[in-house]
Protein backbone atom coordinates (compact mmCIF):
# COMPACT_ATOMS: atom_id res chain seq x y z
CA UNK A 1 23.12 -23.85 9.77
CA UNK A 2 20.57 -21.79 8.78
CA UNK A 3 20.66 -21.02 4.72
CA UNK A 4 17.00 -20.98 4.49
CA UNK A 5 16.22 -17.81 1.72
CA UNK A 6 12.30 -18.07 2.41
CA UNK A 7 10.67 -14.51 1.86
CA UNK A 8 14.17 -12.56 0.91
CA UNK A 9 13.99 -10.76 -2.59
CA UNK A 10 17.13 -11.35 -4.38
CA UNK A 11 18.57 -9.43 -7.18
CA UNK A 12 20.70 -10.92 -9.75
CA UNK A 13 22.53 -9.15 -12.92
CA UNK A 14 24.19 -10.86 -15.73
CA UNK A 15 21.94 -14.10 -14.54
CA UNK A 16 21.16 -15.63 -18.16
CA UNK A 17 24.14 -17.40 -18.27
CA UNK A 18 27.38 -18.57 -15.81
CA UNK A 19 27.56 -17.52 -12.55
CA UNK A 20 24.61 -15.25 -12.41
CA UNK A 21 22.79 -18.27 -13.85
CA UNK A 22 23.89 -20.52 -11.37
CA UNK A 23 23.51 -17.90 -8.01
CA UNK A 24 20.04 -17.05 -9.15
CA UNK A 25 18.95 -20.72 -9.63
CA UNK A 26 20.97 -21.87 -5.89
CA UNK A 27 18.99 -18.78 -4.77
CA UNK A 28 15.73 -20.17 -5.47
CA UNK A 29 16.29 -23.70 -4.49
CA UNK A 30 16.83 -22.24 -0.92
CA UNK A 31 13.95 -20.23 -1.57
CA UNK A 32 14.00 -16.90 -2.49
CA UNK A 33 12.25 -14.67 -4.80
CA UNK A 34 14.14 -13.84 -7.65
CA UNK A 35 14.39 -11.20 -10.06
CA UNK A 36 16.68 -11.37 -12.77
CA UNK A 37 18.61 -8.44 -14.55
CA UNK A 38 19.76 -8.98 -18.10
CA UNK A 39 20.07 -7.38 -21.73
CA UNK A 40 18.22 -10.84 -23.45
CA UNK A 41 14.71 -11.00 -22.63
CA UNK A 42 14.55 -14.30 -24.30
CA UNK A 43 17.11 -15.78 -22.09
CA UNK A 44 15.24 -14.09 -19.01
CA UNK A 45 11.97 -15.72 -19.62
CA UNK A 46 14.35 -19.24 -20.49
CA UNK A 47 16.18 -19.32 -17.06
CA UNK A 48 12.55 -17.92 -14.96
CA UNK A 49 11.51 -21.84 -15.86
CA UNK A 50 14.44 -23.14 -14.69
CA UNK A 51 13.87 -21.51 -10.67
CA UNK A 52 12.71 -23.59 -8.25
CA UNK A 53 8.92 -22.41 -7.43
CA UNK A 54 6.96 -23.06 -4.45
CA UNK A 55 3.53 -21.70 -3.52
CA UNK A 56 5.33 -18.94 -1.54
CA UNK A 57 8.01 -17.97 -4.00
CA UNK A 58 7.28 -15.44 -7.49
CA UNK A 59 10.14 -14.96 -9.34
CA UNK A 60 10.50 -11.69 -11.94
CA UNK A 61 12.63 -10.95 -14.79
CA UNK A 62 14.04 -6.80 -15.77
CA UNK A 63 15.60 -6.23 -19.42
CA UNK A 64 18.60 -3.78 -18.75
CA UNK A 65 21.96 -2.95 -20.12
CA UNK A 66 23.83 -2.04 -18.30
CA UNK A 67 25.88 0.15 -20.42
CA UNK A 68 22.71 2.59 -19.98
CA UNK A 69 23.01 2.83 -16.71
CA UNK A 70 20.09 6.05 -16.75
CA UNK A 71 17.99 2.84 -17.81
CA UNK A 72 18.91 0.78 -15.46
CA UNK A 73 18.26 3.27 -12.66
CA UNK A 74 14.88 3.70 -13.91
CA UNK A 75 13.77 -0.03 -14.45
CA UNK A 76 14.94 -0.47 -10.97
CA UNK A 77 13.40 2.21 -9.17
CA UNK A 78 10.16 0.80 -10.92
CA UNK A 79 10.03 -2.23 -9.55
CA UNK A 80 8.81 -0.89 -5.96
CA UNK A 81 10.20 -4.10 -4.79
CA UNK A 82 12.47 -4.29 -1.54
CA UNK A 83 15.57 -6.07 -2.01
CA UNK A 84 16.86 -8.28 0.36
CA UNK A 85 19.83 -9.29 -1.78
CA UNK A 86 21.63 -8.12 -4.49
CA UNK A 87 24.30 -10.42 -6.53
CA UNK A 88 26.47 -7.81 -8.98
CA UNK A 89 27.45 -9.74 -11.54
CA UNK A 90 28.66 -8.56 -15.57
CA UNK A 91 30.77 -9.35 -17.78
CA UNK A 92 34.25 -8.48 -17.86
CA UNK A 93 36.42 -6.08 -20.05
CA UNK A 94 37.74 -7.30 -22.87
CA UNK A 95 41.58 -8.40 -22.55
CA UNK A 96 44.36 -6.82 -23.74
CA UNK A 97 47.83 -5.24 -22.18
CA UNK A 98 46.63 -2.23 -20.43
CA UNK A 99 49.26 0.01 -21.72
CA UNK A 100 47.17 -0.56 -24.84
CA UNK A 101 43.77 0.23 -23.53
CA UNK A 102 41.63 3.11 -24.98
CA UNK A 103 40.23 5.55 -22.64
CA UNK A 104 37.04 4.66 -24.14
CA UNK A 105 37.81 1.19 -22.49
CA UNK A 106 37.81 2.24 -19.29
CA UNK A 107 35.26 4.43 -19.14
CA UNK A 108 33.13 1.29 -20.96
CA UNK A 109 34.30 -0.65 -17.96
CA UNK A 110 33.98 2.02 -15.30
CA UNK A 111 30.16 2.58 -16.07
CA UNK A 112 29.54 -0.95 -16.55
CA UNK A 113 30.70 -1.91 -13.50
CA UNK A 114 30.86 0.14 -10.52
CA UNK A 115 28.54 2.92 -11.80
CA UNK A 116 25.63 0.48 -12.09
CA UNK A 117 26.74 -1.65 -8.76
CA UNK A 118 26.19 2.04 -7.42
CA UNK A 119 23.18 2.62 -8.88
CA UNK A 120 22.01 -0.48 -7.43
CA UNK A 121 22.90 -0.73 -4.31
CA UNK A 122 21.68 2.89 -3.78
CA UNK A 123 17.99 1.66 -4.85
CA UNK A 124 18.10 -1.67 -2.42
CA UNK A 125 19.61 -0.15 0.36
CA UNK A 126 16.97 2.04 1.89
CA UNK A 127 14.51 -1.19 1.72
CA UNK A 128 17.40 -3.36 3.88
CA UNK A 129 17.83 -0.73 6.03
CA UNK A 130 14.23 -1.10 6.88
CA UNK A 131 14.01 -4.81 7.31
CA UNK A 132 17.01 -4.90 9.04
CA UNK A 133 18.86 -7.45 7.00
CA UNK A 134 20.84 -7.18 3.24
CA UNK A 135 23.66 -8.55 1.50
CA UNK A 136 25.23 -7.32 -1.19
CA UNK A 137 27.47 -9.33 -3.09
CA UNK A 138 29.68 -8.52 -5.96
CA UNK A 139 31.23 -11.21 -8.47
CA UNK A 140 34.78 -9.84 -9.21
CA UNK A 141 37.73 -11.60 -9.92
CA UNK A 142 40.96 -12.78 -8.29
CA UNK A 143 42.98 -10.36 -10.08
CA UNK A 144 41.95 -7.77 -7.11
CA UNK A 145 44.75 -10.33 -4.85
CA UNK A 146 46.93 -10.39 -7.89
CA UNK A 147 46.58 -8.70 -11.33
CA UNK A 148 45.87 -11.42 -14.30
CA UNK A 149 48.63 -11.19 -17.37
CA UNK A 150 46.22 -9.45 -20.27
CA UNK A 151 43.42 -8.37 -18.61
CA UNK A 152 44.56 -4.93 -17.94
CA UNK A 153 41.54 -2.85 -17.92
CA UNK A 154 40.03 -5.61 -15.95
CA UNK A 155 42.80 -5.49 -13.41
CA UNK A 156 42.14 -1.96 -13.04
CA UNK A 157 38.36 -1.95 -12.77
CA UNK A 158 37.96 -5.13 -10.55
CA UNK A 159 40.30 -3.06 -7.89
CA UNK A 160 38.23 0.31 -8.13
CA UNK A 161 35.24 -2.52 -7.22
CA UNK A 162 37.02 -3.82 -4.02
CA UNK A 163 37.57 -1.21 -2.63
CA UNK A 164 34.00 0.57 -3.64
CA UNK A 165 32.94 -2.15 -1.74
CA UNK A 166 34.87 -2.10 1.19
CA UNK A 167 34.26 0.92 1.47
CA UNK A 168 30.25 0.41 1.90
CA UNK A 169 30.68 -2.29 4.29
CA UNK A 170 32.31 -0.02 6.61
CA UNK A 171 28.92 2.24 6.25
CA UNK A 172 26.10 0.05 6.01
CA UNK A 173 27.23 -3.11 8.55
CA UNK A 174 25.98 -1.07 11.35
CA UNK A 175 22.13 -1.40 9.58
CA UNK A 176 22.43 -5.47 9.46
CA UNK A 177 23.91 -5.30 5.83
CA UNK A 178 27.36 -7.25 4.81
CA UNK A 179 28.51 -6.20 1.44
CA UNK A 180 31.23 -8.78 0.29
CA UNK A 181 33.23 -9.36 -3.10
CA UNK A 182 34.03 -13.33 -4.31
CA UNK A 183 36.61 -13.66 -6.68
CA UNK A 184 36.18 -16.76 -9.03
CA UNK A 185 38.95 -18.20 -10.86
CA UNK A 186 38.87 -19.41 -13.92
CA UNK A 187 35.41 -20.69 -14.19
CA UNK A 188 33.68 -22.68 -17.00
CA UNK A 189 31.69 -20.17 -18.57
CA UNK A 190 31.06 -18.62 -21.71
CA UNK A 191 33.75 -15.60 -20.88
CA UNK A 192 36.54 -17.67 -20.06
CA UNK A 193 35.90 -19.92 -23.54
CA UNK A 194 36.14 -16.49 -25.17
CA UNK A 195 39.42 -15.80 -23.04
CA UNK A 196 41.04 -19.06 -24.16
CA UNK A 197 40.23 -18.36 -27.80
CA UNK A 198 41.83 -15.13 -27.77
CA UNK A 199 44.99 -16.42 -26.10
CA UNK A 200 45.15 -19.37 -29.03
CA UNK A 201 44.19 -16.97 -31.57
CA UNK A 202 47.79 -14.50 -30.25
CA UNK A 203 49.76 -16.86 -29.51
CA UNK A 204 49.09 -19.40 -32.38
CA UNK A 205 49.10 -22.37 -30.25
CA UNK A 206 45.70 -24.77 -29.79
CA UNK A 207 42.43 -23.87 -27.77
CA UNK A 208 43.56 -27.64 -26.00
CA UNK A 209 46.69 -26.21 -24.97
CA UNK A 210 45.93 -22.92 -23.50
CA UNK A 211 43.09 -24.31 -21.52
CA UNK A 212 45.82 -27.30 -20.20
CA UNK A 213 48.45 -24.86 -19.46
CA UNK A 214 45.66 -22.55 -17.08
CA UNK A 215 44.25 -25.89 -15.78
CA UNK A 216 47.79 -26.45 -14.78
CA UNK A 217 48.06 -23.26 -12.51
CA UNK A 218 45.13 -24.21 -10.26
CA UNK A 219 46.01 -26.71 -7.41
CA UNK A 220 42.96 -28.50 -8.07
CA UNK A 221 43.78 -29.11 -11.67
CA UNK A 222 40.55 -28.19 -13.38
CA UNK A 223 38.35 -25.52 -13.81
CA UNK A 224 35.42 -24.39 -11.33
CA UNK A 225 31.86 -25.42 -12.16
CA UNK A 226 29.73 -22.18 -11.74
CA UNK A 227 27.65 -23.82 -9.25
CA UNK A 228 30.70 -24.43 -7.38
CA UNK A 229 30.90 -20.26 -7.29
CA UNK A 230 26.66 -20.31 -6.89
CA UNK A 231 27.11 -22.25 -3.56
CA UNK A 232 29.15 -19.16 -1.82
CA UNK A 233 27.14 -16.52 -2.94
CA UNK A 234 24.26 -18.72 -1.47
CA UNK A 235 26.15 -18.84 1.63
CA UNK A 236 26.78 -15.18 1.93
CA UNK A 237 23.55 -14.00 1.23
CA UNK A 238 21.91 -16.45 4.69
CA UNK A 239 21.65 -15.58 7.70
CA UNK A 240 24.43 -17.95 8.55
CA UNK A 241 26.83 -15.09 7.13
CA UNK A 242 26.23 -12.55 8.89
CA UNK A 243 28.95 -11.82 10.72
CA UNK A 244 31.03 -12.03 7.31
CA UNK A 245 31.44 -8.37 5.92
CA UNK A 246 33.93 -6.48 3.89
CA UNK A 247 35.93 -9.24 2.85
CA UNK A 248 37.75 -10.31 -0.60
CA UNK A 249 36.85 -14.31 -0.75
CA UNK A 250 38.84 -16.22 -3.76
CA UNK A 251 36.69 -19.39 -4.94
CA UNK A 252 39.93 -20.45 -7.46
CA UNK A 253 40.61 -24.17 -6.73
CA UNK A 254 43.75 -22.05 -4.64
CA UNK A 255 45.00 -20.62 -8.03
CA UNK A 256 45.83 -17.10 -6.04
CA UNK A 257 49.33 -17.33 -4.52
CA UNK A 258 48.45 -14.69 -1.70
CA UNK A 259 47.08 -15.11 1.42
């Protein structure tokens, strides 16, 4: 099985921490050039020392928020790199019933993430095109299979994501480019500790005990390890993948009821 990344640029947003982390630093080890995109240029220069380097590989760093996404466009377009790979990847909405959301939330949401995965994948493409070979990959969430209790504008946004994205697939696999969406389940990270703190915060019952009770819906009884999410994005972005486009993949210990 080929998963050998050698001279492929990769792209990675939201990679200071989690699962951007984790895919950018899997990336390397198989290795790949890698730029990452975040708002914390300390953290950027922080997680450039923890890539794998070889005497073929230069990794890069671009400070972007992406609720500017003019910015981001620009910082981009700048780089004059060609992208072999591009990993969307941003934090999610905050929770709440979406009968209570603000239209201010979704538009927040909207722009965050499929205006800038747009914006994106519209300044990579032209370069895979080219070289004949791209993957675009975008972290989502299960809740595009089935819609997550509180995350409403989440729910909403994730789905307008998929099918962005399915959408492309259908365009670009013709030009050697898959464009896939994995859906992580609740994954040790930074987001879902802020998830679980809001839940124990609402509900008045222990950080302990939410975090047991979600544990308890996943068959595998515990919560993924973003590496564990890191090692499929890997996959999909080799060569070894390339036959795998347009598709929704859950990486949720078999949390998702749905086939």
């Amino acid at each position: 099985m080929n998963l050998n990344l050698t001279h492929k640029n990769a792209l990675v947003c939201g990679s200071t921490q989690g699962i951007g982390k984790a895919s950018a630093i899997q990336l390397a080890a198989l290795g790949a050039n890698v730029t990452l995109v975040a708002r914390n240029e300390e953290k950027l220069q922080s997680v450039i020392k923890e890539l794998a380097t070889d005497s073929t590989q230069t990794h890069n760093y671009i400070v972007a928020d992406f609720q500017n996404p003019d910015n981001l466009k620009q910082r981009i377009s700048s780089t004059g790199t060609t992208f072999h790979i591009l990993i969307n990847n941003t934090g999610g909405p905050a929770g709440g019933p979406v009968f209570n959301a603000s239209l201010e939330e979704f538009e927040r949401a909207f722009t965050q993430h499929l205006k800038c995965n747009h914006i994106l994948a519209q300044a990579v493409v032209p370069g895979m095109k080219t070289d004949g070979y791209g993957r675009i990959i975008n972290i989502i969430s299960t809740s595009v299979k089935q819609p997550l209790n509180g995350l409403g504008v989440s729910n909403t946004i994730r789905g307008a994501v998929a099918n962005w994205s399915k959408t492309l697939a259908n365009e670009l696999g013709a030009y050697g480019i898959t464009v896939n969406n994995v859906l992580p389940g609740a994954t040790a990270t930074e987001r879902l500790n802020e998830i679980i703190t809001n839940k124990a915060t609402k509900t008045g019952k222990s950080i302990d005990e939410i975090a047991s009770a979600m544990q308890n819906e996943v068959p595998a009884n515990r919560f993924a390890k973003p590496e564990e999410i890191a090692n499929v994005v890997a996959f999909l972005a080799s060569e070894s993948a390339s036959y795998i486009n347009g598709i929704n993949l859950p990486v949720d210990g078999g949390r998702t009821k749905s086939l």
